[in-house]
PDB file of N, CA and C in Angstrom:
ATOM      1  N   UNK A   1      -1.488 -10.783  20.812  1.00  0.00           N
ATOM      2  CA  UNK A   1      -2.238 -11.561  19.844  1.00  0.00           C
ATOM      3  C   UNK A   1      -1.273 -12.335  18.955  1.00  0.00           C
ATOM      4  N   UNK A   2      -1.674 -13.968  18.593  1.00  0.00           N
ATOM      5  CA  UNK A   2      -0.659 -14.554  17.775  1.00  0.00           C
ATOM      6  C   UNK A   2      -1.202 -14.152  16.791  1.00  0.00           C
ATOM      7  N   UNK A   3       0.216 -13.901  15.996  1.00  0.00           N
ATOM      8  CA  UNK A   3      -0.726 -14.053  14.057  1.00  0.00           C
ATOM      9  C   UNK A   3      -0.203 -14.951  13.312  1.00  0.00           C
ATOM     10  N   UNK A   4      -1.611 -15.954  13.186  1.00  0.00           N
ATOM     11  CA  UNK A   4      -1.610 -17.153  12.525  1.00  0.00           C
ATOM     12  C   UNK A   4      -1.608 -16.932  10.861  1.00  0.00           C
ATOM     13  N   UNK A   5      -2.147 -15.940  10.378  1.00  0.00           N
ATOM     14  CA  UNK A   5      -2.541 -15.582   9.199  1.00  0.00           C
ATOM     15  C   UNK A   5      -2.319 -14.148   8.345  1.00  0.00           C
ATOM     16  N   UNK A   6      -2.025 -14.422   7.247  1.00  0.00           N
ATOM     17  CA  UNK A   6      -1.498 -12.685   7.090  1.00  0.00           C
ATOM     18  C   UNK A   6      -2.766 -11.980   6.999  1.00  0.00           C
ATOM     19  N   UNK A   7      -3.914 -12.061   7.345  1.00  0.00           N
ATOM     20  CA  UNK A   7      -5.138 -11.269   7.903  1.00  0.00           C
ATOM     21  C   UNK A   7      -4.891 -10.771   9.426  1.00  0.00           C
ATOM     22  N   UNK A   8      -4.497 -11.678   9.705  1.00  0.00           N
ATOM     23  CA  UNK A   8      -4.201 -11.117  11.374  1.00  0.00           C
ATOM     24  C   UNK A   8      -3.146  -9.499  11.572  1.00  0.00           C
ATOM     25  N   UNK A   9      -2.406  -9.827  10.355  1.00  0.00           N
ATOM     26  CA  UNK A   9      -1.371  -8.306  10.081  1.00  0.00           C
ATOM     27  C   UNK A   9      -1.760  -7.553   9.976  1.00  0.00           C
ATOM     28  N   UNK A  10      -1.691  -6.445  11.019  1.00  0.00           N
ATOM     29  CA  UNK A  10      -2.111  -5.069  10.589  1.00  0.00           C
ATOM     30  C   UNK A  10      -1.937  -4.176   9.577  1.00  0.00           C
ATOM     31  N   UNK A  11      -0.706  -4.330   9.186  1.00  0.00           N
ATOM     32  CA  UNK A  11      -0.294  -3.910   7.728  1.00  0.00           C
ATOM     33  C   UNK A  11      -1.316  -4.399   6.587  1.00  0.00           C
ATOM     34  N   UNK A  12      -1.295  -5.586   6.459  1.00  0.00           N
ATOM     35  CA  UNK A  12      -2.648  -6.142   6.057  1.00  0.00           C
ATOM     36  C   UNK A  12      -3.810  -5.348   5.921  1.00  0.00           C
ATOM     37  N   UNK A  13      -4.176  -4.879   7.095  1.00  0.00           N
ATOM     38  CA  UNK A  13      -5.645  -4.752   7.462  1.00  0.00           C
ATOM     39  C   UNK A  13      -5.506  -3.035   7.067  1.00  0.00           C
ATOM     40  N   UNK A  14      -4.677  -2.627   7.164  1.00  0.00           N
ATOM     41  CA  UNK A  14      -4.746  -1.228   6.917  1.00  0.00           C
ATOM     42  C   UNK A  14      -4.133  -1.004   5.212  1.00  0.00           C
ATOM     43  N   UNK A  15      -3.781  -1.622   4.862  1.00  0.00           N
ATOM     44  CA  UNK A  15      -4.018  -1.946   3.141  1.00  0.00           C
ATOM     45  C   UNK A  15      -5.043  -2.215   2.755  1.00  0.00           C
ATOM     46  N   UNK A  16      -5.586  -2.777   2.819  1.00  0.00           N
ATOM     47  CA  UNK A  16      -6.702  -3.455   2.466  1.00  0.00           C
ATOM     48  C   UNK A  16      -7.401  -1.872   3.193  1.00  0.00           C
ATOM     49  N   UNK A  17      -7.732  -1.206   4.311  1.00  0.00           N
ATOM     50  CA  UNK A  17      -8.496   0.344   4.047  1.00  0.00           C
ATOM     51  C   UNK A  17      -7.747   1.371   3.142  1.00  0.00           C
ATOM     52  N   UNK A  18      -6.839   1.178   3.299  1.00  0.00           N
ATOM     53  CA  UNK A  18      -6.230   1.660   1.769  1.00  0.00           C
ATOM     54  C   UNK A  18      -6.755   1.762   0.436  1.00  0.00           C
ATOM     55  N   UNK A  19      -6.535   0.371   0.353  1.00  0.00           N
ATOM     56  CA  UNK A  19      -7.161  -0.093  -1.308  1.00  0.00           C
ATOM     57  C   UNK A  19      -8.343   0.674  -1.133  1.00  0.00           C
ATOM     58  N   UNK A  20      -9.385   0.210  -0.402  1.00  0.00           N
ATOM     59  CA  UNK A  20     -11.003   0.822  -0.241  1.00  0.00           C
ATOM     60  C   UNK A  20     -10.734   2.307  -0.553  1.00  0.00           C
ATOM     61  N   UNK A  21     -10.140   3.245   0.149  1.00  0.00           N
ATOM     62  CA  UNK A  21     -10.261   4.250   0.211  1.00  0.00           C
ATOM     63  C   UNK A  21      -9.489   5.179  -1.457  1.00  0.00           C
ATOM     64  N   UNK A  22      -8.431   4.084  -1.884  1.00  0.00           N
ATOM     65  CA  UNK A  22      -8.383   4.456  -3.155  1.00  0.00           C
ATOM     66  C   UNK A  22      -9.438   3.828  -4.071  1.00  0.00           C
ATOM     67  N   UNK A  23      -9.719   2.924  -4.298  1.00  0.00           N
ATOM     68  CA  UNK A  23     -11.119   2.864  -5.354  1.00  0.00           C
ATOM     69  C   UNK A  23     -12.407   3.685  -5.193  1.00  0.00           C
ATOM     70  N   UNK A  24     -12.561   4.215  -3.922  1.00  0.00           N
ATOM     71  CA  UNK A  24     -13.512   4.732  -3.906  1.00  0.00           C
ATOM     72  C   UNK A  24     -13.146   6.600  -4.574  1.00  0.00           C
ATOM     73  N   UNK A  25     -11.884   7.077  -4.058  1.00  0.00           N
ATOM     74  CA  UNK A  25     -11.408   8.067  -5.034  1.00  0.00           C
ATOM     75  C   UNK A  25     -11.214   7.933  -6.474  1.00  0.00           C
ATOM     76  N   UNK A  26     -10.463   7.159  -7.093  1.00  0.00           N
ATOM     77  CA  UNK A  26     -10.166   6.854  -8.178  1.00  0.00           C
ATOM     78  C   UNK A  26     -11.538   6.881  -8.961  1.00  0.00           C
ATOM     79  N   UNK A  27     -12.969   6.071  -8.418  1.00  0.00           N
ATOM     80  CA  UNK A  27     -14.269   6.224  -9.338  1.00  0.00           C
ATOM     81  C   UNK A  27     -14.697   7.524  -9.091  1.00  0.00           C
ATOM     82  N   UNK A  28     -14.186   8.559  -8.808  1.00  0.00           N
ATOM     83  CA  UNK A  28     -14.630   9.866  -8.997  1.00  0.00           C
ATOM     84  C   UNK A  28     -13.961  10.696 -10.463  1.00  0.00           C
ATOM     85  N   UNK A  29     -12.468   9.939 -10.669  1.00  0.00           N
ATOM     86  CA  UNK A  29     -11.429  10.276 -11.662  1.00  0.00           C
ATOM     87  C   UNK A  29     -11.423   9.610 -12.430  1.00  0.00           C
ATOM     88  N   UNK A  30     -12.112   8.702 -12.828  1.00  0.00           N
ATOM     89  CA  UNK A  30     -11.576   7.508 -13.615  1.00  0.00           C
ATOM     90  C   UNK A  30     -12.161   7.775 -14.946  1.00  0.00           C
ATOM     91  N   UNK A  31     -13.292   8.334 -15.459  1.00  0.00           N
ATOM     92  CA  UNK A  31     -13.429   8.860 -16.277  1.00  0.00           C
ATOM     93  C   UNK A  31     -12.743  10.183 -16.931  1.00  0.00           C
ATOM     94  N   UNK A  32     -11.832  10.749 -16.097  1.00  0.00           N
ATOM     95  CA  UNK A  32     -10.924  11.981 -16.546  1.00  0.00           C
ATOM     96  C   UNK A  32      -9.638  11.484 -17.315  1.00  0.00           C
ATOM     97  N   UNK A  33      -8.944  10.154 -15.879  1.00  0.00           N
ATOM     98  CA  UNK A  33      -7.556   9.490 -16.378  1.00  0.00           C
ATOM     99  C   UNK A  33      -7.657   8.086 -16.510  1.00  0.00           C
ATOM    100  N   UNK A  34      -8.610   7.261 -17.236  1.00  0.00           N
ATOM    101  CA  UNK A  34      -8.209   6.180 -16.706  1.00  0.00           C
ATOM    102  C   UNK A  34      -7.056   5.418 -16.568  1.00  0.00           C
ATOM    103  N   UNK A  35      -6.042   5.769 -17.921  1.00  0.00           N
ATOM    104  CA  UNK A  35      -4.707   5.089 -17.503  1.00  0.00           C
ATOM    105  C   UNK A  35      -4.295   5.288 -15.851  1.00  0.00           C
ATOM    106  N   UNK A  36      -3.981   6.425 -15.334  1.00  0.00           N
ATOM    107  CA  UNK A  36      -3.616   6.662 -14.386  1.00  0.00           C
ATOM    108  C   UNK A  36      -4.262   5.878 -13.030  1.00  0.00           C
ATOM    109  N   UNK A  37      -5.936   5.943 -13.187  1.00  0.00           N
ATOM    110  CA  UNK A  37      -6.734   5.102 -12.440  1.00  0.00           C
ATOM    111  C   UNK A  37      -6.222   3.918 -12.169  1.00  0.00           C
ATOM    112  N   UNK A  38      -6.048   3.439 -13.408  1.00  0.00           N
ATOM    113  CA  UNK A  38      -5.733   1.912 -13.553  1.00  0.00           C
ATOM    114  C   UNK A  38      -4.485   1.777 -12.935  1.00  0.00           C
ATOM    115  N   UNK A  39      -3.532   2.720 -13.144  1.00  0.00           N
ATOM    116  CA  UNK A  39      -2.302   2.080 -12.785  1.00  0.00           C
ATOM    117  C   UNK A  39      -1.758   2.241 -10.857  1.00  0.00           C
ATOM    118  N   UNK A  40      -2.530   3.414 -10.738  1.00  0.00           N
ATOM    119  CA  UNK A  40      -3.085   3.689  -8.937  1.00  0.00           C
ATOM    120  C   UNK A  40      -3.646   2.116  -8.354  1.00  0.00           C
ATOM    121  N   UNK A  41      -4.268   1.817  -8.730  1.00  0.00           N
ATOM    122  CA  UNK A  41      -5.313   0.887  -8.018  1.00  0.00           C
ATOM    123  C   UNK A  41      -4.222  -0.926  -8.243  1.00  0.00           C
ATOM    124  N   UNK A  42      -3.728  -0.788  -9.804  1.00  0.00           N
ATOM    125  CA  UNK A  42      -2.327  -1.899  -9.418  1.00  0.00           C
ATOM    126  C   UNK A  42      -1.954  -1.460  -8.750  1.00  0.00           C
ATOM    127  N   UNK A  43      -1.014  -0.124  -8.254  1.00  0.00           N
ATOM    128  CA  UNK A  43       0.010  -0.598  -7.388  1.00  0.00           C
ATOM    129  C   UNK A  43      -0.820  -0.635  -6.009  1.00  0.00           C
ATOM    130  N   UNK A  44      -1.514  -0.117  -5.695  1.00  0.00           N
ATOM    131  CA  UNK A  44      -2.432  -0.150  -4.286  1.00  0.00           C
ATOM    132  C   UNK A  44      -2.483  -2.031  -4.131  1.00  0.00           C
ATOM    133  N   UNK A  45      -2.835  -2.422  -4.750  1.00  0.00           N
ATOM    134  CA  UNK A  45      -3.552  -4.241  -4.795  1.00  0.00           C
ATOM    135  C   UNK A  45      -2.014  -4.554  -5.068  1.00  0.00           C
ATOM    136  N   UNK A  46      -0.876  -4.242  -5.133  1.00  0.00           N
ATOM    137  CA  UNK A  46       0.146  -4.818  -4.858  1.00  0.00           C
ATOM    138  C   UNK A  46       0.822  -4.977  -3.307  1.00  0.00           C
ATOM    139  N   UNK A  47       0.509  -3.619  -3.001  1.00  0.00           N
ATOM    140  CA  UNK A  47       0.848  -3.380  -1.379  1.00  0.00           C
ATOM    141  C   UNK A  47       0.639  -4.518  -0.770  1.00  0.00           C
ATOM    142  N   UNK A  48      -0.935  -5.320  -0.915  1.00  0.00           N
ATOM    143  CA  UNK A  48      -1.796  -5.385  -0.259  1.00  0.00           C
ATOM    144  C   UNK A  48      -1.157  -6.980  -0.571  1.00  0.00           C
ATOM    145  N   UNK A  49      -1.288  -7.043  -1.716  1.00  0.00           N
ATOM    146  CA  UNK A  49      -0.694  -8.956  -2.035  1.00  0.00           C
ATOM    147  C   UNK A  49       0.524  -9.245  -1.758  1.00  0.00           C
ATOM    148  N   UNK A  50       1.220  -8.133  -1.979  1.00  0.00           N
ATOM    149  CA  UNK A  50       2.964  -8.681  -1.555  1.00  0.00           C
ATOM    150  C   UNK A  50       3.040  -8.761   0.159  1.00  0.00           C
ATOM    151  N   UNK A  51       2.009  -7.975   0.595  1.00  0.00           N
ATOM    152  CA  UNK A  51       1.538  -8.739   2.317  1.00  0.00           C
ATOM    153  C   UNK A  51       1.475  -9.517   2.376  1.00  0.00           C
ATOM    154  N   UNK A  52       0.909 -10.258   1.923  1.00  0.00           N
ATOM    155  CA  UNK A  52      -0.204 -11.462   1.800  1.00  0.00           C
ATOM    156  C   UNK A  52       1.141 -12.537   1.191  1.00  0.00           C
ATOM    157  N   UNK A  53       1.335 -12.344   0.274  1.00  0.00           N
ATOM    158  CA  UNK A  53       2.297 -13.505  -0.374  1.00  0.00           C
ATOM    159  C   UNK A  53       3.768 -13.427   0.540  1.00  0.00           C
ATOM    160  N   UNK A  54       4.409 -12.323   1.207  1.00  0.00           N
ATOM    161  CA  UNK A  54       5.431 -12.408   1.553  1.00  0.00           C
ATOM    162  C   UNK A  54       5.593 -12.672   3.170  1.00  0.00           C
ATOM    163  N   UNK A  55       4.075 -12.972   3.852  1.00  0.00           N
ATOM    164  CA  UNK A  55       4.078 -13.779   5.133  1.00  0.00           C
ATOM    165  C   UNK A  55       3.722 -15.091   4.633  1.00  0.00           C
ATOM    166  N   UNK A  56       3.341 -15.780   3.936  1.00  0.00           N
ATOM    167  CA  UNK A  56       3.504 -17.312   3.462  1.00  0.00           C
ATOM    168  C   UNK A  56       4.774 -17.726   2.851  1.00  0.00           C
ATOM    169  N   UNK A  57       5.827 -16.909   2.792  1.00  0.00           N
ATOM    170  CA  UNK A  57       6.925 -17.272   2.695  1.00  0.00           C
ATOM    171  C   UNK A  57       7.365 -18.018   3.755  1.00  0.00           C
ATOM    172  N   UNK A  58       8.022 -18.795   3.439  1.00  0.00           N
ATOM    173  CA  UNK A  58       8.896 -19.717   5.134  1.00  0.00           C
ATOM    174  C   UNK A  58      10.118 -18.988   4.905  1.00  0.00           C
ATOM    175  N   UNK A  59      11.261 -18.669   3.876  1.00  0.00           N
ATOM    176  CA  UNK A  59      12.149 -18.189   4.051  1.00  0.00           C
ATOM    177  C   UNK A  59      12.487 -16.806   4.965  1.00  0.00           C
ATOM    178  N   UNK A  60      12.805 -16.332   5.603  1.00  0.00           N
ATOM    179  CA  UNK A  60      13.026 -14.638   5.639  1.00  0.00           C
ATOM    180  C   UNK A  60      13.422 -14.199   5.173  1.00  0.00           C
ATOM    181  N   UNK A  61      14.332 -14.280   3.926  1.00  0.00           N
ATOM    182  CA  UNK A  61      14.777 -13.923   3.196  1.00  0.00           C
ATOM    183  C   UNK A  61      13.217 -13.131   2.157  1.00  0.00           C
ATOM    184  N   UNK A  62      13.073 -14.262   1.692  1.00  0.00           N
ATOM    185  CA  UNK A  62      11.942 -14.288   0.492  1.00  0.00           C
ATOM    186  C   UNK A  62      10.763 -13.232   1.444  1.00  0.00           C
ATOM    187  N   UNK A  63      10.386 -13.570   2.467  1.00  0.00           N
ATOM    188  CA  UNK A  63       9.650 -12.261   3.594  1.00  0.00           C
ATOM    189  C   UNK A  63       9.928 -11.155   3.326  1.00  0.00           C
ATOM    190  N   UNK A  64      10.846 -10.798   3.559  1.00  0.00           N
ATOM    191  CA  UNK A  64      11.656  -9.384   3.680  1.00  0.00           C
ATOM    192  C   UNK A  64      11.663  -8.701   2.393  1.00  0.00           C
ATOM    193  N   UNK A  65      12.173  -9.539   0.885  1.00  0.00           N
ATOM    194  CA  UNK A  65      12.089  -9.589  -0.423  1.00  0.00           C
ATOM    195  C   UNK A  65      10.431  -8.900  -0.509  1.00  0.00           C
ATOM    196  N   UNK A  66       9.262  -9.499  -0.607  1.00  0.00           N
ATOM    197  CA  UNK A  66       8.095  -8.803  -0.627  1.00  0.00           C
ATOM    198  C   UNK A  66       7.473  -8.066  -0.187  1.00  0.00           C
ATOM    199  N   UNK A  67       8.059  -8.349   1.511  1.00  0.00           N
ATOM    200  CA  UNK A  67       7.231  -6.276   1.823  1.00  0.00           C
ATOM    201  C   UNK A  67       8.219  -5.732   1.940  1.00  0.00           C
ATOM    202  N   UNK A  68       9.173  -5.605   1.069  1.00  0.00           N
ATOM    203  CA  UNK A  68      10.082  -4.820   0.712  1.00  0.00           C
ATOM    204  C   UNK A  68       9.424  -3.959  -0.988  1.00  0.00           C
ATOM    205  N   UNK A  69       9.302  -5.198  -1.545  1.00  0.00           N
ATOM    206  CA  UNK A  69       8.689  -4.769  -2.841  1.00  0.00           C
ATOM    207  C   UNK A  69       7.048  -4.227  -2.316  1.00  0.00           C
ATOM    208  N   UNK A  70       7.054  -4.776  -1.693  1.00  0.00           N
ATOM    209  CA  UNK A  70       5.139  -3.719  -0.900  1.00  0.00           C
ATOM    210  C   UNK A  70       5.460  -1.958  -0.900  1.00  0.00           C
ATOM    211  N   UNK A  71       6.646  -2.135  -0.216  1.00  0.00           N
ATOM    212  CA  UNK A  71       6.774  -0.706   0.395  1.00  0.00           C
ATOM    213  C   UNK A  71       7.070  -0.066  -0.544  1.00  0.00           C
ATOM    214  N   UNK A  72       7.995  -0.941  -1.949  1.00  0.00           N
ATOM    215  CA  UNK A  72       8.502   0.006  -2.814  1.00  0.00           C
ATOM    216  C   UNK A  72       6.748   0.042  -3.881  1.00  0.00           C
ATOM    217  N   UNK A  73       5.940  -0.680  -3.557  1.00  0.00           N
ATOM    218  CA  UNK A  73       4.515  -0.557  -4.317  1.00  0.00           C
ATOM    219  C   UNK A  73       3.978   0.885  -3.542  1.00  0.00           C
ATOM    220  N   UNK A  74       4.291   1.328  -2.116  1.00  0.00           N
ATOM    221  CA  UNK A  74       3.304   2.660  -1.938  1.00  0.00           C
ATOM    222  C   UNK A  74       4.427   3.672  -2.438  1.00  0.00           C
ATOM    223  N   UNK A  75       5.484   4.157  -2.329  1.00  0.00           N
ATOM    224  CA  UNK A  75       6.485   4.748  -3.364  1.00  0.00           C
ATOM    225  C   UNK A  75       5.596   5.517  -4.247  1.00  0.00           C
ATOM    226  N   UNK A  76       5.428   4.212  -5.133  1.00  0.00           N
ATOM    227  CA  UNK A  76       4.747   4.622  -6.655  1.00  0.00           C
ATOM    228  C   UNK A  76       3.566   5.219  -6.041  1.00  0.00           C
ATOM    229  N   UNK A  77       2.900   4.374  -5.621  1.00  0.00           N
ATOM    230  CA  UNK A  77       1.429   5.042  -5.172  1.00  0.00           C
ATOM    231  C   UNK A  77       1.363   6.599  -4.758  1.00  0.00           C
ATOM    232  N   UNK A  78       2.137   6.804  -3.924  1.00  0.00           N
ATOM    233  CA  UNK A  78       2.108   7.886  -2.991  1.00  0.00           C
ATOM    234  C   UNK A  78       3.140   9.138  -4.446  1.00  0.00           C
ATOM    235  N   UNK A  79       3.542   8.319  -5.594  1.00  0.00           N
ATOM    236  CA  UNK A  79       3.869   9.556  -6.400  1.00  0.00           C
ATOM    237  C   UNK A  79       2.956   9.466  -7.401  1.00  0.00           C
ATOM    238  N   UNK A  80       1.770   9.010  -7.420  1.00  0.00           N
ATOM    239  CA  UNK A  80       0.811   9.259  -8.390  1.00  0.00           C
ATOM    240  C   UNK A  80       0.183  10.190  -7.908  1.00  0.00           C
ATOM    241  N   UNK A  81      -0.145  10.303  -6.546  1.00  0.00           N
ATOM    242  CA  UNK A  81      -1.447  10.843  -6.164  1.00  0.00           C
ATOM    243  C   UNK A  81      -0.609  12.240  -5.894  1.00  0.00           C
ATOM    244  N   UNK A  82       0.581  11.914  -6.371  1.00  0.00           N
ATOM    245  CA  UNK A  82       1.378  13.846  -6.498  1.00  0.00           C
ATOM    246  C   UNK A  82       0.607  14.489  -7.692  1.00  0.00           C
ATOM    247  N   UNK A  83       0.401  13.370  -8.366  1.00  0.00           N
ATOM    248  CA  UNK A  83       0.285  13.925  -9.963  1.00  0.00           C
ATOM    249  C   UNK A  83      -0.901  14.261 -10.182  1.00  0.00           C
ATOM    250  N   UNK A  84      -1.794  13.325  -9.405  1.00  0.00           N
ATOM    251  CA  UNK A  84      -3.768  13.584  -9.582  1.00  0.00           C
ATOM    252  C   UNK A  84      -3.429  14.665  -8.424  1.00  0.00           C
ATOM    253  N   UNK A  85      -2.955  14.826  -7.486  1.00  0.00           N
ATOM    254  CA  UNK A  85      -2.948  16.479  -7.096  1.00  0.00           C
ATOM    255  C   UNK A  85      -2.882  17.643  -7.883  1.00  0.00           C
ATOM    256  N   UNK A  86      -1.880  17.922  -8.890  1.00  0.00           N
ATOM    257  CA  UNK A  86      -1.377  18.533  -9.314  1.00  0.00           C
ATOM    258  C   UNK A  86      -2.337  19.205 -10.838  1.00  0.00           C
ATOM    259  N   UNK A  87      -2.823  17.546 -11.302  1.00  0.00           N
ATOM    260  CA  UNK A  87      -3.662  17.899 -12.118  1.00  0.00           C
ATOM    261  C   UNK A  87      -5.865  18.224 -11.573  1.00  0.00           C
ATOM    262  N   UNK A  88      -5.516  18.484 -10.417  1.00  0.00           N
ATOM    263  CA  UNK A  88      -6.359  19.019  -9.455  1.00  0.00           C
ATOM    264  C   UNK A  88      -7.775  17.278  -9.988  1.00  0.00           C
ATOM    265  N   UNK A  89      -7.409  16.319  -9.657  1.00  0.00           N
ATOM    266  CA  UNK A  89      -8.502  15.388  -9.458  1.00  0.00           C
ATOM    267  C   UNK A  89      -8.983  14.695  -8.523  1.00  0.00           C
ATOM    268  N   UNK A  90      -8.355  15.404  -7.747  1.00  0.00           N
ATOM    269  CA  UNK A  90      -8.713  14.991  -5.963  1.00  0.00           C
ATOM    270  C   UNK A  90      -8.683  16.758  -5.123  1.00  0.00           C
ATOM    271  N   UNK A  91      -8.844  17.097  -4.180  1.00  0.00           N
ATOM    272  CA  UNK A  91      -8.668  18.028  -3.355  1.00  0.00           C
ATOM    273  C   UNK A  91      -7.360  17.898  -2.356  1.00  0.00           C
ATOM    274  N   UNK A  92      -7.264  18.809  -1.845  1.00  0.00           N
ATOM    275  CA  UNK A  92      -6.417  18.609  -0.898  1.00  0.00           C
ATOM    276  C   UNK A  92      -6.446  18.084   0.309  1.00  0.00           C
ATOM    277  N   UNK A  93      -7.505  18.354   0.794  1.00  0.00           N
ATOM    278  CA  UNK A  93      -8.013  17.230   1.989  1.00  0.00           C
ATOM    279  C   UNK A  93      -8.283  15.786   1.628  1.00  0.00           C
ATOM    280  N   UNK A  94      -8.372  15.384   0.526  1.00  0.00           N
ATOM    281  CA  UNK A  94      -8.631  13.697   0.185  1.00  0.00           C
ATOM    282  C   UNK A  94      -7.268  13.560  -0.042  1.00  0.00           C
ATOM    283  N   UNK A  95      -6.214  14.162  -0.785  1.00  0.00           N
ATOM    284  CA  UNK A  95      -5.102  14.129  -0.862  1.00  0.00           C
ATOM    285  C   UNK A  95      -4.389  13.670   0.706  1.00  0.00           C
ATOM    286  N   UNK A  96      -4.213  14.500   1.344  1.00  0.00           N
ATOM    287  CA  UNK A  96      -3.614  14.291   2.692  1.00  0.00           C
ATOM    288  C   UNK A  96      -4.069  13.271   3.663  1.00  0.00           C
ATOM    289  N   UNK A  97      -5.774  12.885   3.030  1.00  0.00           N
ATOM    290  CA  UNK A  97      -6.271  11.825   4.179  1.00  0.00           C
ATOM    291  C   UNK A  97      -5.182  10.528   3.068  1.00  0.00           C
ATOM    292  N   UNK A  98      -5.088  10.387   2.318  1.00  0.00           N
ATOM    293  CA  UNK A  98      -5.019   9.322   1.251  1.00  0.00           C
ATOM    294  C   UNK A  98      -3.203   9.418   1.737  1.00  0.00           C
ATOM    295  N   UNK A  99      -2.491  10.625   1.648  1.00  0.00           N
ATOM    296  CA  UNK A  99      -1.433  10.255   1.814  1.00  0.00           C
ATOM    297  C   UNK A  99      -1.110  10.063   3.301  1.00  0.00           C
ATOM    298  N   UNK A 100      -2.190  10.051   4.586  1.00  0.00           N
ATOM    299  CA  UNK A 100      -1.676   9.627   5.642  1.00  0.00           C
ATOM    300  C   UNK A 100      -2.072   8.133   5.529  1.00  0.00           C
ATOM    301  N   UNK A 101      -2.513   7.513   4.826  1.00  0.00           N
ATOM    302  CA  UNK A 101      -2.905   6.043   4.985  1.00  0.00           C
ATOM    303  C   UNK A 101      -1.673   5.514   4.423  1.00  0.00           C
ATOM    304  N   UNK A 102      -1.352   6.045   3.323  1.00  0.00           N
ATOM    305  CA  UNK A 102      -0.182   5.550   2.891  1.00  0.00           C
ATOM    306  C   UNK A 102       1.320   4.996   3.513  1.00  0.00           C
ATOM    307  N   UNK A 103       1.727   6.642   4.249  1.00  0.00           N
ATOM    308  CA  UNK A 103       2.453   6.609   5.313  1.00  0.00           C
ATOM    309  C   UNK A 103       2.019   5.633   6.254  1.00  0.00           C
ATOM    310  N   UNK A 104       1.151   5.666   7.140  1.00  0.00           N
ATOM    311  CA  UNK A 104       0.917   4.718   8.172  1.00  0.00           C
ATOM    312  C   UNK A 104       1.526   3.493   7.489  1.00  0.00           C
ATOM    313  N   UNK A 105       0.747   2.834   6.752  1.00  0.00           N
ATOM    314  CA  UNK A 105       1.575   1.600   5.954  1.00  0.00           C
ATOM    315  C   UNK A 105       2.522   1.522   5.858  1.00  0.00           C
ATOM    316  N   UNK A 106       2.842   2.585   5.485  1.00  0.00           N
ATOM    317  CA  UNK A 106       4.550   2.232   5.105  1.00  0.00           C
ATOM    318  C   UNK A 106       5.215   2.384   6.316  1.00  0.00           C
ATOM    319  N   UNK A 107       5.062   2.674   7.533  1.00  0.00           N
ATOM    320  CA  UNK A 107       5.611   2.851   8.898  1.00  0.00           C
ATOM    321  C   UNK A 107       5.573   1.317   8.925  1.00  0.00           C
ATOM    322  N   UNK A 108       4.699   0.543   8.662  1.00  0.00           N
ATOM    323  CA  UNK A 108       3.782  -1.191   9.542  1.00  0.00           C
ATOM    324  C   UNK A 108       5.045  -1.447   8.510  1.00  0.00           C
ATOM    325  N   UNK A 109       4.722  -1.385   7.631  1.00  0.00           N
ATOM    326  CA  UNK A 109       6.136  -2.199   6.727  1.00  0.00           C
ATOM    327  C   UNK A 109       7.625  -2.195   7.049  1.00  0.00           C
ATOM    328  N   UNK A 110       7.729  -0.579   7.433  1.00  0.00           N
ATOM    329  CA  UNK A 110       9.218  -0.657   7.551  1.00  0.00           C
ATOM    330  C   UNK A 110       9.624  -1.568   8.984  1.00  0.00           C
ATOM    331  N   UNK A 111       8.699  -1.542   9.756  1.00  0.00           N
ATOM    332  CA  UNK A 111       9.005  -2.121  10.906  1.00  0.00           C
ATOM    333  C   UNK A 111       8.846  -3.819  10.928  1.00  0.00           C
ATOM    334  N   UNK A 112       7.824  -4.043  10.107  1.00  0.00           N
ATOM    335  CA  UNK A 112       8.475  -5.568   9.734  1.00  0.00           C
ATOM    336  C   UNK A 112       9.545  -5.708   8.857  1.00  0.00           C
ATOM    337  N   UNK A 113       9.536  -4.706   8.406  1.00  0.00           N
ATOM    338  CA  UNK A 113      11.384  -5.232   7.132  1.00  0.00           C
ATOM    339  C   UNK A 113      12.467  -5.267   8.644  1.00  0.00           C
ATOM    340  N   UNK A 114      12.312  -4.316   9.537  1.00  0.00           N
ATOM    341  CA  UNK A 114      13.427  -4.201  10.540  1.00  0.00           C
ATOM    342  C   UNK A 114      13.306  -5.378  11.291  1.00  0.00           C
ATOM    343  N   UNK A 115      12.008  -5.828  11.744  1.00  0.00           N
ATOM    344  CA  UNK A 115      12.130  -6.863  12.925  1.00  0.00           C
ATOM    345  C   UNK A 115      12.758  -8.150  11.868  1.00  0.00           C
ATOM    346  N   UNK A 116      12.419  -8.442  10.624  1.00  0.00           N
ATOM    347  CA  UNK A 116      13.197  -9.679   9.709  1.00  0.00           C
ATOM    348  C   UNK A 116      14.374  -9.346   9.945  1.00  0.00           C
ATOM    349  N   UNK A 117      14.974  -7.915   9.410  1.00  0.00           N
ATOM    350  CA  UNK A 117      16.298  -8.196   9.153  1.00  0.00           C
ATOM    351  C   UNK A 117      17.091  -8.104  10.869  1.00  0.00           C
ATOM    352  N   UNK A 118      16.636  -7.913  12.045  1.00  0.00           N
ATOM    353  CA  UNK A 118      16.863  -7.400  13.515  1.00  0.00           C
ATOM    354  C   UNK A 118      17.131  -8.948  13.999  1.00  0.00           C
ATOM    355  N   UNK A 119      15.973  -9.733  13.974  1.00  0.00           N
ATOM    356  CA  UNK A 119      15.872 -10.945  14.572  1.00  0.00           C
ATOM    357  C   UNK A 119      16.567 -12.274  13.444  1.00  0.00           C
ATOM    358  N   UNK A 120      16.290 -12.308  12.281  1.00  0.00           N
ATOM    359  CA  UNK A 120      16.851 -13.404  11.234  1.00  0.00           C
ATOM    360  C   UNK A 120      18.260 -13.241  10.641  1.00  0.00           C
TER     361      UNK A 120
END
């Protein structure tokens, strides 16, 4: 499949079930933490835009630069949802589904940071 569009990216597309799958947790918590809510759901919608903005780059440089900063956006993500673990506002099974989405992503990412820096 060509990809004409950063919709066509799977990384993309599995951010974007990401995001979904954190807002739909987060409105279960959000009345407990909202700072924390709030700041989950930025970095989630960062993942998802620094996709988006860093395949309309023409440079590879500037490419590589944003889902680089994507990947370092699930980082954070994936150490919040240590913390709404910890302070028991999720379970452990939403926990682990939430942190395998994460991972997956961040697998799609690292492998486009490699094919930029492999091929450019």
């Amino acid at each position: 499949m060509k990809i004409e569009k950063f919709e066509d990216l799977i990384s993309w597309q599995e951010s974007r079930k990401l995001n979904k799958s954190i807002y739909e947790l987060t409105n279960s918590f959000i009345l407990k933490d909202r700072d924390l809510s709030q700041q989950i759901r930025r970095a989630s919608v960062s993942v998802m835009a620094n996709i988006a903005e860093g395949f309309m780059r023409f440079g590879f440089k500037e490419r590589k630069q944003f889902y680089t900063m994507s990947r370092s956006s699930l980082a954070e993500l994936k150490s919040h949802f240590y913390i709404v673990l910890d302070l028991k506002l999720i379970n452990q099974s939403n926990f682990d589904l939430i942190i395998q989405q994460i991972d997956n992503v961040g697998k799609l990412l690292s492998g486009m940071i490699r094919s930029i820096a492999r091929y450019h």
